[in-house]
PDB file of N, CA and C in Angstrom:
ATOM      1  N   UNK A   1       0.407  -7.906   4.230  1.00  0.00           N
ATOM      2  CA  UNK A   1      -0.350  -7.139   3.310  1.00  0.00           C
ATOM      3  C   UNK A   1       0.552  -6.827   2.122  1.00  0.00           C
ATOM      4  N   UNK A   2       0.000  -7.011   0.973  1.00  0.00           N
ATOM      5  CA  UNK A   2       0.977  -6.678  -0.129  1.00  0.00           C
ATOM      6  C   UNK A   2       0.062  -5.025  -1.008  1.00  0.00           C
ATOM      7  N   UNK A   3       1.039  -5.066  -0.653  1.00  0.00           N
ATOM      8  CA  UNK A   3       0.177  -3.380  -1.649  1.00  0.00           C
ATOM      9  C   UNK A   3       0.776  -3.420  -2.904  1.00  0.00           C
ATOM     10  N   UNK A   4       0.088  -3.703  -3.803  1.00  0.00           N
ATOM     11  CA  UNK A   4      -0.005  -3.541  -5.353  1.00  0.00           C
ATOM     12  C   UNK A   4      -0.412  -2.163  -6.683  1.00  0.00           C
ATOM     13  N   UNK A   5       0.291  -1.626  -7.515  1.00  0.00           N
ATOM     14  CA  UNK A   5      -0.139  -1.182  -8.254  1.00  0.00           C
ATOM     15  C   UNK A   5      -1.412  -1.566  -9.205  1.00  0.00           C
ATOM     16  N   UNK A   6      -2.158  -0.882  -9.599  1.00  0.00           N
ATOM     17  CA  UNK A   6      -2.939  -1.373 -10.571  1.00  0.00           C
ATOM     18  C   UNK A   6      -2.323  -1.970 -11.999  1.00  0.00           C
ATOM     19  N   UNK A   7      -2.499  -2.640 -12.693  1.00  0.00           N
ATOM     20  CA  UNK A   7      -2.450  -3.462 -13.743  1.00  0.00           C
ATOM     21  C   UNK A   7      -2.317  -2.115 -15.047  1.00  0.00           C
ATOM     22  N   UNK A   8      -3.112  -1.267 -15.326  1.00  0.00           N
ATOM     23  CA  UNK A   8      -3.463  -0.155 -15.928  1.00  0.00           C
ATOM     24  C   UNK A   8      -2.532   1.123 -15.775  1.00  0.00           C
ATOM     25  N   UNK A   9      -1.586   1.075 -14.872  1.00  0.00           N
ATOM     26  CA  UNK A   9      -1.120   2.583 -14.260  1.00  0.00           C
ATOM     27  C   UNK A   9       0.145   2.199 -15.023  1.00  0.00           C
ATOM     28  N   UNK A  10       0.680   3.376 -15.545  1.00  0.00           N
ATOM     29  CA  UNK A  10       1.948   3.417 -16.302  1.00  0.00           C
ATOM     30  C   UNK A  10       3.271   3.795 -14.723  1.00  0.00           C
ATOM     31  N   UNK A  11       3.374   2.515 -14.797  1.00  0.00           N
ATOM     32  CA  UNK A  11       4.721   2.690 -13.596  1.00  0.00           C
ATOM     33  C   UNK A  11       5.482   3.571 -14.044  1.00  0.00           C
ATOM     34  N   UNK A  12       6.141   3.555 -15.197  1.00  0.00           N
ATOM     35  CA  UNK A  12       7.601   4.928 -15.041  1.00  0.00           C
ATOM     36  C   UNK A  12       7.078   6.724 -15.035  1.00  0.00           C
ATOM     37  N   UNK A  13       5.814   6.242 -14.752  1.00  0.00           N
ATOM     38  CA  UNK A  13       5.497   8.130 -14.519  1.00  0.00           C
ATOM     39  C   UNK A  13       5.199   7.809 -12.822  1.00  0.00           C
ATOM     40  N   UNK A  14       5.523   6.902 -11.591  1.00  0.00           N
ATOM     41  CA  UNK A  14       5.132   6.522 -10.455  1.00  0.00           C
ATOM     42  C   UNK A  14       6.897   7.371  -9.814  1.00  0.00           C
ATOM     43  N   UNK A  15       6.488   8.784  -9.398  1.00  0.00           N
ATOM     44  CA  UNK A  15       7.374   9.409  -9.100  1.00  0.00           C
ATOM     45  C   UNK A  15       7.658   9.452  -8.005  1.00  0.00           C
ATOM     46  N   UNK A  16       6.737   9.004  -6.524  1.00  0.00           N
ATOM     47  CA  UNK A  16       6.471   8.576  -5.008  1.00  0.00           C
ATOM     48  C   UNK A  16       5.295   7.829  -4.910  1.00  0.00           C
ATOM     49  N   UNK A  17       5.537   7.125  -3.900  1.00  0.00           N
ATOM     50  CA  UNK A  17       4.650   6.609  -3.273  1.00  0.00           C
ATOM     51  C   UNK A  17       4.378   7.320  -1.787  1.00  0.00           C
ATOM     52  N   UNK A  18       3.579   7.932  -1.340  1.00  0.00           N
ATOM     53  CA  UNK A  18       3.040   8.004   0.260  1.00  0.00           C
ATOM     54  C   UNK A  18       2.889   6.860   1.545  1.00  0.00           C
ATOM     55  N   UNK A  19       4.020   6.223   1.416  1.00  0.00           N
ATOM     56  CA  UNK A  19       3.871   5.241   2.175  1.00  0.00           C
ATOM     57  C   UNK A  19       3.744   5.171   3.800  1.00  0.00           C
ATOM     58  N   UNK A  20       3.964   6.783   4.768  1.00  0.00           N
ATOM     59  CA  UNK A  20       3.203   7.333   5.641  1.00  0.00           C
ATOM     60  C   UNK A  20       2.089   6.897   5.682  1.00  0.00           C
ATOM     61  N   UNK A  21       1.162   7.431   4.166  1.00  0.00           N
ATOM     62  CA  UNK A  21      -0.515   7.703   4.741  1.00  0.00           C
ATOM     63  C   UNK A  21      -0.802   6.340   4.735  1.00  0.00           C
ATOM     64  N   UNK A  22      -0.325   5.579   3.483  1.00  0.00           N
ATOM     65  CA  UNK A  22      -0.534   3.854   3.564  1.00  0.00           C
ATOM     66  C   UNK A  22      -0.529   3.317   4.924  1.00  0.00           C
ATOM     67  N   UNK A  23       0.620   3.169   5.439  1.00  0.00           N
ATOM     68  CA  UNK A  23       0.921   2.956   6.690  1.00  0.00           C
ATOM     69  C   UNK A  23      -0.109   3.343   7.762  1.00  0.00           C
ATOM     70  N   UNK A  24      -0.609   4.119   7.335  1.00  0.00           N
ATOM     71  CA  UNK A  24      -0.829   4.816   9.192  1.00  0.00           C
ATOM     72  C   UNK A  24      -2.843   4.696   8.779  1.00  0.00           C
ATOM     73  N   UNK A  25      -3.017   4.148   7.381  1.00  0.00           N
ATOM     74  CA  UNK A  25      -4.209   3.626   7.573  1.00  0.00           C
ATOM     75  C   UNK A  25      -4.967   2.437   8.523  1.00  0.00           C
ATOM     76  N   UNK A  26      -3.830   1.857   8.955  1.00  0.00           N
ATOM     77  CA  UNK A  26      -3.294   0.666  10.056  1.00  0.00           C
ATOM     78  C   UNK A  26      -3.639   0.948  11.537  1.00  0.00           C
ATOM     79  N   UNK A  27      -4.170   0.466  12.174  1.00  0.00           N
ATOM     80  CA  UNK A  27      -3.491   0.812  13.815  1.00  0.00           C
ATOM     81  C   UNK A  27      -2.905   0.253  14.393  1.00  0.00           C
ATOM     82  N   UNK A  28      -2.166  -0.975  13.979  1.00  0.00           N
ATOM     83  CA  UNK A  28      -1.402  -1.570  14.271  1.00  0.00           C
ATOM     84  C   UNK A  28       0.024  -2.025  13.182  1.00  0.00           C
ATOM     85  N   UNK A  29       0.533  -1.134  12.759  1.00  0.00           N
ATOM     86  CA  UNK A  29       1.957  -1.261  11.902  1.00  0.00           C
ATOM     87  C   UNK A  29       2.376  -1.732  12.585  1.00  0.00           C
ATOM     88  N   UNK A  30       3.500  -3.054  12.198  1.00  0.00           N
ATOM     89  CA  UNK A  30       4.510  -3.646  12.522  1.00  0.00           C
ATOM     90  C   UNK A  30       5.833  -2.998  11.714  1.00  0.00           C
ATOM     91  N   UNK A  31       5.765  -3.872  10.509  1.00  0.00           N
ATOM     92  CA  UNK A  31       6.866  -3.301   9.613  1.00  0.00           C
ATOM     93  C   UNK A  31       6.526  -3.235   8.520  1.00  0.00           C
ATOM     94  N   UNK A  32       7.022  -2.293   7.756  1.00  0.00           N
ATOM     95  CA  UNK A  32       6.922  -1.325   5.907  1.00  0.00           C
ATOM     96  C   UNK A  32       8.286  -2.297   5.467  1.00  0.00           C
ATOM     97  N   UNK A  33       7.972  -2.654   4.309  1.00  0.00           N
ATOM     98  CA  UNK A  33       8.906  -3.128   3.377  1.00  0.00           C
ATOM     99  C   UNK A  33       8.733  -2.192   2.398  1.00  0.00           C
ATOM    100  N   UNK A  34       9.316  -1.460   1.877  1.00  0.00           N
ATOM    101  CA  UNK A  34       9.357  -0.276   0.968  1.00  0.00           C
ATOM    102  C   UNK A  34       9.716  -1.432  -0.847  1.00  0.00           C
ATOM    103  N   UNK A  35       9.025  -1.066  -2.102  1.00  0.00           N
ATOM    104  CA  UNK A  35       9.575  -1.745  -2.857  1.00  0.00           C
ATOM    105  C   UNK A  35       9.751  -0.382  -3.903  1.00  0.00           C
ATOM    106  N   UNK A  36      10.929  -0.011  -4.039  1.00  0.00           N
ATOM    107  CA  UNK A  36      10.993   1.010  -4.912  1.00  0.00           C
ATOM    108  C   UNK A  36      11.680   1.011  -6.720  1.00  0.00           C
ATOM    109  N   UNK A  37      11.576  -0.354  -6.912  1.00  0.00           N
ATOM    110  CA  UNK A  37      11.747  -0.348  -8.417  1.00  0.00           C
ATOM    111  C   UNK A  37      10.476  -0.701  -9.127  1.00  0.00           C
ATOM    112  N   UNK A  38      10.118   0.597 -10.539  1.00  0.00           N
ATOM    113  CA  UNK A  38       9.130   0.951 -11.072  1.00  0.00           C
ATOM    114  C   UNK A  38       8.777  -0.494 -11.925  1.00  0.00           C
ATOM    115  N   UNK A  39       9.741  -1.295 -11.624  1.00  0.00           N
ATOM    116  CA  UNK A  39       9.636  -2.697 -12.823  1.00  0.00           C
ATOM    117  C   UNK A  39       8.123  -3.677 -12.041  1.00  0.00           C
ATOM    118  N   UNK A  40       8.207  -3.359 -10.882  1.00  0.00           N
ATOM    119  CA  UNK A  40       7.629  -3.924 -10.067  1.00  0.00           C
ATOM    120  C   UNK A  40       5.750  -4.083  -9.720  1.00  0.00           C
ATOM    121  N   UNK A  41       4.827  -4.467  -9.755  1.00  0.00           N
ATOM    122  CA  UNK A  41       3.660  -4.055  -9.830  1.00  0.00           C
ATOM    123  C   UNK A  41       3.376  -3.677  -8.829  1.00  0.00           C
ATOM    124  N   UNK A  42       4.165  -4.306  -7.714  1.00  0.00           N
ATOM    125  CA  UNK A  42       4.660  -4.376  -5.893  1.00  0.00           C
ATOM    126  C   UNK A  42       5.022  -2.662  -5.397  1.00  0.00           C
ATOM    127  N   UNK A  43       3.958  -2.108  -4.422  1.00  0.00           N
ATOM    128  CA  UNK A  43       4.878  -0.816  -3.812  1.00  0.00           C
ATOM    129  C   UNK A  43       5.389  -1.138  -2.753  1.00  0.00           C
ATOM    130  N   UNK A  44       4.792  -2.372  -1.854  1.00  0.00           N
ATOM    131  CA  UNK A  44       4.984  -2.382  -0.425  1.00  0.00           C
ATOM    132  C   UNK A  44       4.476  -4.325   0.196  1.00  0.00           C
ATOM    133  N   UNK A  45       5.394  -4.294   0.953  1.00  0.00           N
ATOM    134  CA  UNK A  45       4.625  -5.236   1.834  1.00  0.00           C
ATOM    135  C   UNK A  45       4.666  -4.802   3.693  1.00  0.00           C
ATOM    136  N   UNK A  46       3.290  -5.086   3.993  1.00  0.00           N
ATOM    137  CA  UNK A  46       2.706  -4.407   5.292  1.00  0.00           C
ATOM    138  C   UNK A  46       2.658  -5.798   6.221  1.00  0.00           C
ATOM    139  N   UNK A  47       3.158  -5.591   7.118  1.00  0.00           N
ATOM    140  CA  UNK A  47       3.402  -6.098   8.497  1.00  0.00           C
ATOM    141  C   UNK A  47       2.696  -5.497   9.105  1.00  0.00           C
ATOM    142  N   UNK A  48       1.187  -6.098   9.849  1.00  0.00           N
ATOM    143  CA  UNK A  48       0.370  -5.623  10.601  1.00  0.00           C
ATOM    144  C   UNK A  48      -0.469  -6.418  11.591  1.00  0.00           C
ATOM    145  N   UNK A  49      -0.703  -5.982  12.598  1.00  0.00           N
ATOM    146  CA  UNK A  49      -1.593  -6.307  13.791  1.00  0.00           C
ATOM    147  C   UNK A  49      -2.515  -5.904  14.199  1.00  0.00           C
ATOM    148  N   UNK A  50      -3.861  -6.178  14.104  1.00  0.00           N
ATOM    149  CA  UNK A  50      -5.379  -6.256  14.174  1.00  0.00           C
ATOM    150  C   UNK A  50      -5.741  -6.544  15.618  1.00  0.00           C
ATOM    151  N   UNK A  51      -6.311  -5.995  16.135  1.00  0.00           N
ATOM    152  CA  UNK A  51      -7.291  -7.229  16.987  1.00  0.00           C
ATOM    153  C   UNK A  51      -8.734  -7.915  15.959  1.00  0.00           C
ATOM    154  N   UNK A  52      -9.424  -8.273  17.099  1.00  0.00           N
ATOM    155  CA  UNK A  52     -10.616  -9.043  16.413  1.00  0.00           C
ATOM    156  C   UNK A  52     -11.277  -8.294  15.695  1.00  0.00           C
ATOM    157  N   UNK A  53     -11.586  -6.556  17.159  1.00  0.00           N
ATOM    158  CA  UNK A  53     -12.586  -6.019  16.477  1.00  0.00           C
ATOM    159  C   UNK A  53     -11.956  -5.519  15.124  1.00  0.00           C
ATOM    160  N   UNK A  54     -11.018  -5.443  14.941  1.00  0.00           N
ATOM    161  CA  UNK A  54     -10.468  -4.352  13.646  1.00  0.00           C
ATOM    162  C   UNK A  54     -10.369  -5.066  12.540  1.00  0.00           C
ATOM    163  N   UNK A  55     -11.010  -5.834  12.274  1.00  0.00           N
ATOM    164  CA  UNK A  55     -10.254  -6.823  11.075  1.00  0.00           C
ATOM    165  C   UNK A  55     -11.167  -5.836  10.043  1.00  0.00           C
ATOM    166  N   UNK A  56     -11.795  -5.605  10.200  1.00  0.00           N
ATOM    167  CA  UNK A  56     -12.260  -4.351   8.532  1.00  0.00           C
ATOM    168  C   UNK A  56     -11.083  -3.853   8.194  1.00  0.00           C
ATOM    169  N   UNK A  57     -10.294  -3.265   9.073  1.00  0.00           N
ATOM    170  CA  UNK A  57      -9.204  -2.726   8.219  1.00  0.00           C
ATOM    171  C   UNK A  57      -8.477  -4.035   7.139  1.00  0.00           C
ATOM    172  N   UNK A  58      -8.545  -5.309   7.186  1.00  0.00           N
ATOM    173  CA  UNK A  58      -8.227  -6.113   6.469  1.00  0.00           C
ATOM    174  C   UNK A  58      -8.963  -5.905   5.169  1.00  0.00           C
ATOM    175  N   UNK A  59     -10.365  -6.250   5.645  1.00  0.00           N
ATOM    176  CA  UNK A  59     -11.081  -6.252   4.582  1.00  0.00           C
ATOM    177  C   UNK A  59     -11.169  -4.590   3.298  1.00  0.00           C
ATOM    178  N   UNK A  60     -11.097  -3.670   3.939  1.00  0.00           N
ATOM    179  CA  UNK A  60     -11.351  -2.531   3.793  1.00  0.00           C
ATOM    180  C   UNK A  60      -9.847  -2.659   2.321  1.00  0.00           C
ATOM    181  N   UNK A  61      -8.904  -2.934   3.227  1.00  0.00           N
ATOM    182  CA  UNK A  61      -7.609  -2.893   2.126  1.00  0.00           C
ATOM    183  C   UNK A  61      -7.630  -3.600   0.960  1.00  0.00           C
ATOM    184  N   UNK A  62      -8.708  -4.836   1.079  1.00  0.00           N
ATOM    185  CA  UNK A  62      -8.786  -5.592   0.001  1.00  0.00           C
ATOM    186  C   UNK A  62      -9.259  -5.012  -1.225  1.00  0.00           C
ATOM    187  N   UNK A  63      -9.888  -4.271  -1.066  1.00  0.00           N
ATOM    188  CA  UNK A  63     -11.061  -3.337  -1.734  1.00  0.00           C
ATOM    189  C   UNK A  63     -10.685  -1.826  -2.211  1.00  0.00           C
ATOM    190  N   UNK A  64      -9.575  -1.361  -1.144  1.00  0.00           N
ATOM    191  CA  UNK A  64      -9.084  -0.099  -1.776  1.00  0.00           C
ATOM    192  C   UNK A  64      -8.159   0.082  -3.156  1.00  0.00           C
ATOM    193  N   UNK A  65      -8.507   1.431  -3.878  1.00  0.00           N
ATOM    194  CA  UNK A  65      -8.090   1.833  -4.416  1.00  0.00           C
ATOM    195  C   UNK A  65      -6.452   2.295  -3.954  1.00  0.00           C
ATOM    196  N   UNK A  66      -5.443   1.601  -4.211  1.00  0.00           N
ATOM    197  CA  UNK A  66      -4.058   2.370  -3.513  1.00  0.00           C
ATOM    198  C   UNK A  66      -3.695   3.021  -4.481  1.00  0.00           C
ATOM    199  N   UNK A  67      -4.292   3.751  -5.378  1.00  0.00           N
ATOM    200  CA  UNK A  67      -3.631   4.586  -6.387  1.00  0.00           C
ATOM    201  C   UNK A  67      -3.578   5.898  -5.941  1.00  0.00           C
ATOM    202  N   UNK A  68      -4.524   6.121  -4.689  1.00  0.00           N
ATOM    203  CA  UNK A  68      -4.404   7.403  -3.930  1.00  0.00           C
ATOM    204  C   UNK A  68      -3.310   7.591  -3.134  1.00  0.00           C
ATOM    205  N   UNK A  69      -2.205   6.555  -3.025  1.00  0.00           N
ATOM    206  CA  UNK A  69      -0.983   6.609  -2.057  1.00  0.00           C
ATOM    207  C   UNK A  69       0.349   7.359  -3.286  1.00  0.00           C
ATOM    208  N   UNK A  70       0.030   7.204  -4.475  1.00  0.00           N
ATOM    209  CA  UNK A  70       0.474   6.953  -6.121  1.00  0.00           C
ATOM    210  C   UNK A  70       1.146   8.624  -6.243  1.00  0.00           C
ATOM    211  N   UNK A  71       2.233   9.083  -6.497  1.00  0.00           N
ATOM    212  CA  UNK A  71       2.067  10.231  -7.232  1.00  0.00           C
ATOM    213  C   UNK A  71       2.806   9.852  -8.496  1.00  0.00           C
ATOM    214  N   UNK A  72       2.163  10.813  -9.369  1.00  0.00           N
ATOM    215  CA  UNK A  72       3.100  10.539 -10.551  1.00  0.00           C
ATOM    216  C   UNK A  72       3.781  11.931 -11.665  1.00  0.00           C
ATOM    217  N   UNK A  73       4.162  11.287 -12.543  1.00  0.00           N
ATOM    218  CA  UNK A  73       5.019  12.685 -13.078  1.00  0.00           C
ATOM    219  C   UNK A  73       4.171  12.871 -14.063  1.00  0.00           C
TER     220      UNK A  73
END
């Protein structure tokens, strides 16, 4: 899973990311790759495990807004 900034969001006011709540939108976390330079459009890449029934959470991420994980200054 790559978690992306929006195109529109002024990265150098991107003061944290919540990468907890990101994470734990999952029920199956593997591993967080944390990406913490603001140069980046990149916050994260997600290592995750689904079963069958859960694959919405795939889909669901495709579609979210991650600007709610976003704080800024």
């Amino acid at each position: 899973m790559v978690a992306d900034l929006p195109a529109d969001l002024d990265r150098t006011r991107v003061s944290a990311i919540d990468y907890a709540a990101f994470t734990a939108r999952f029920s199956g976390p593997l591993e967080l790759r944390r990406i913490e330079d603001p140069r980046h459009p990149v916050f994260a890449f997600l290592f995750v495990r689904v079963r069958d029934d859960e694959l919405d959470q795939l889909d669901e991420i495709l579609h979210a807004d991650l600007t709610k994980y976003v704080r800024l200054d």
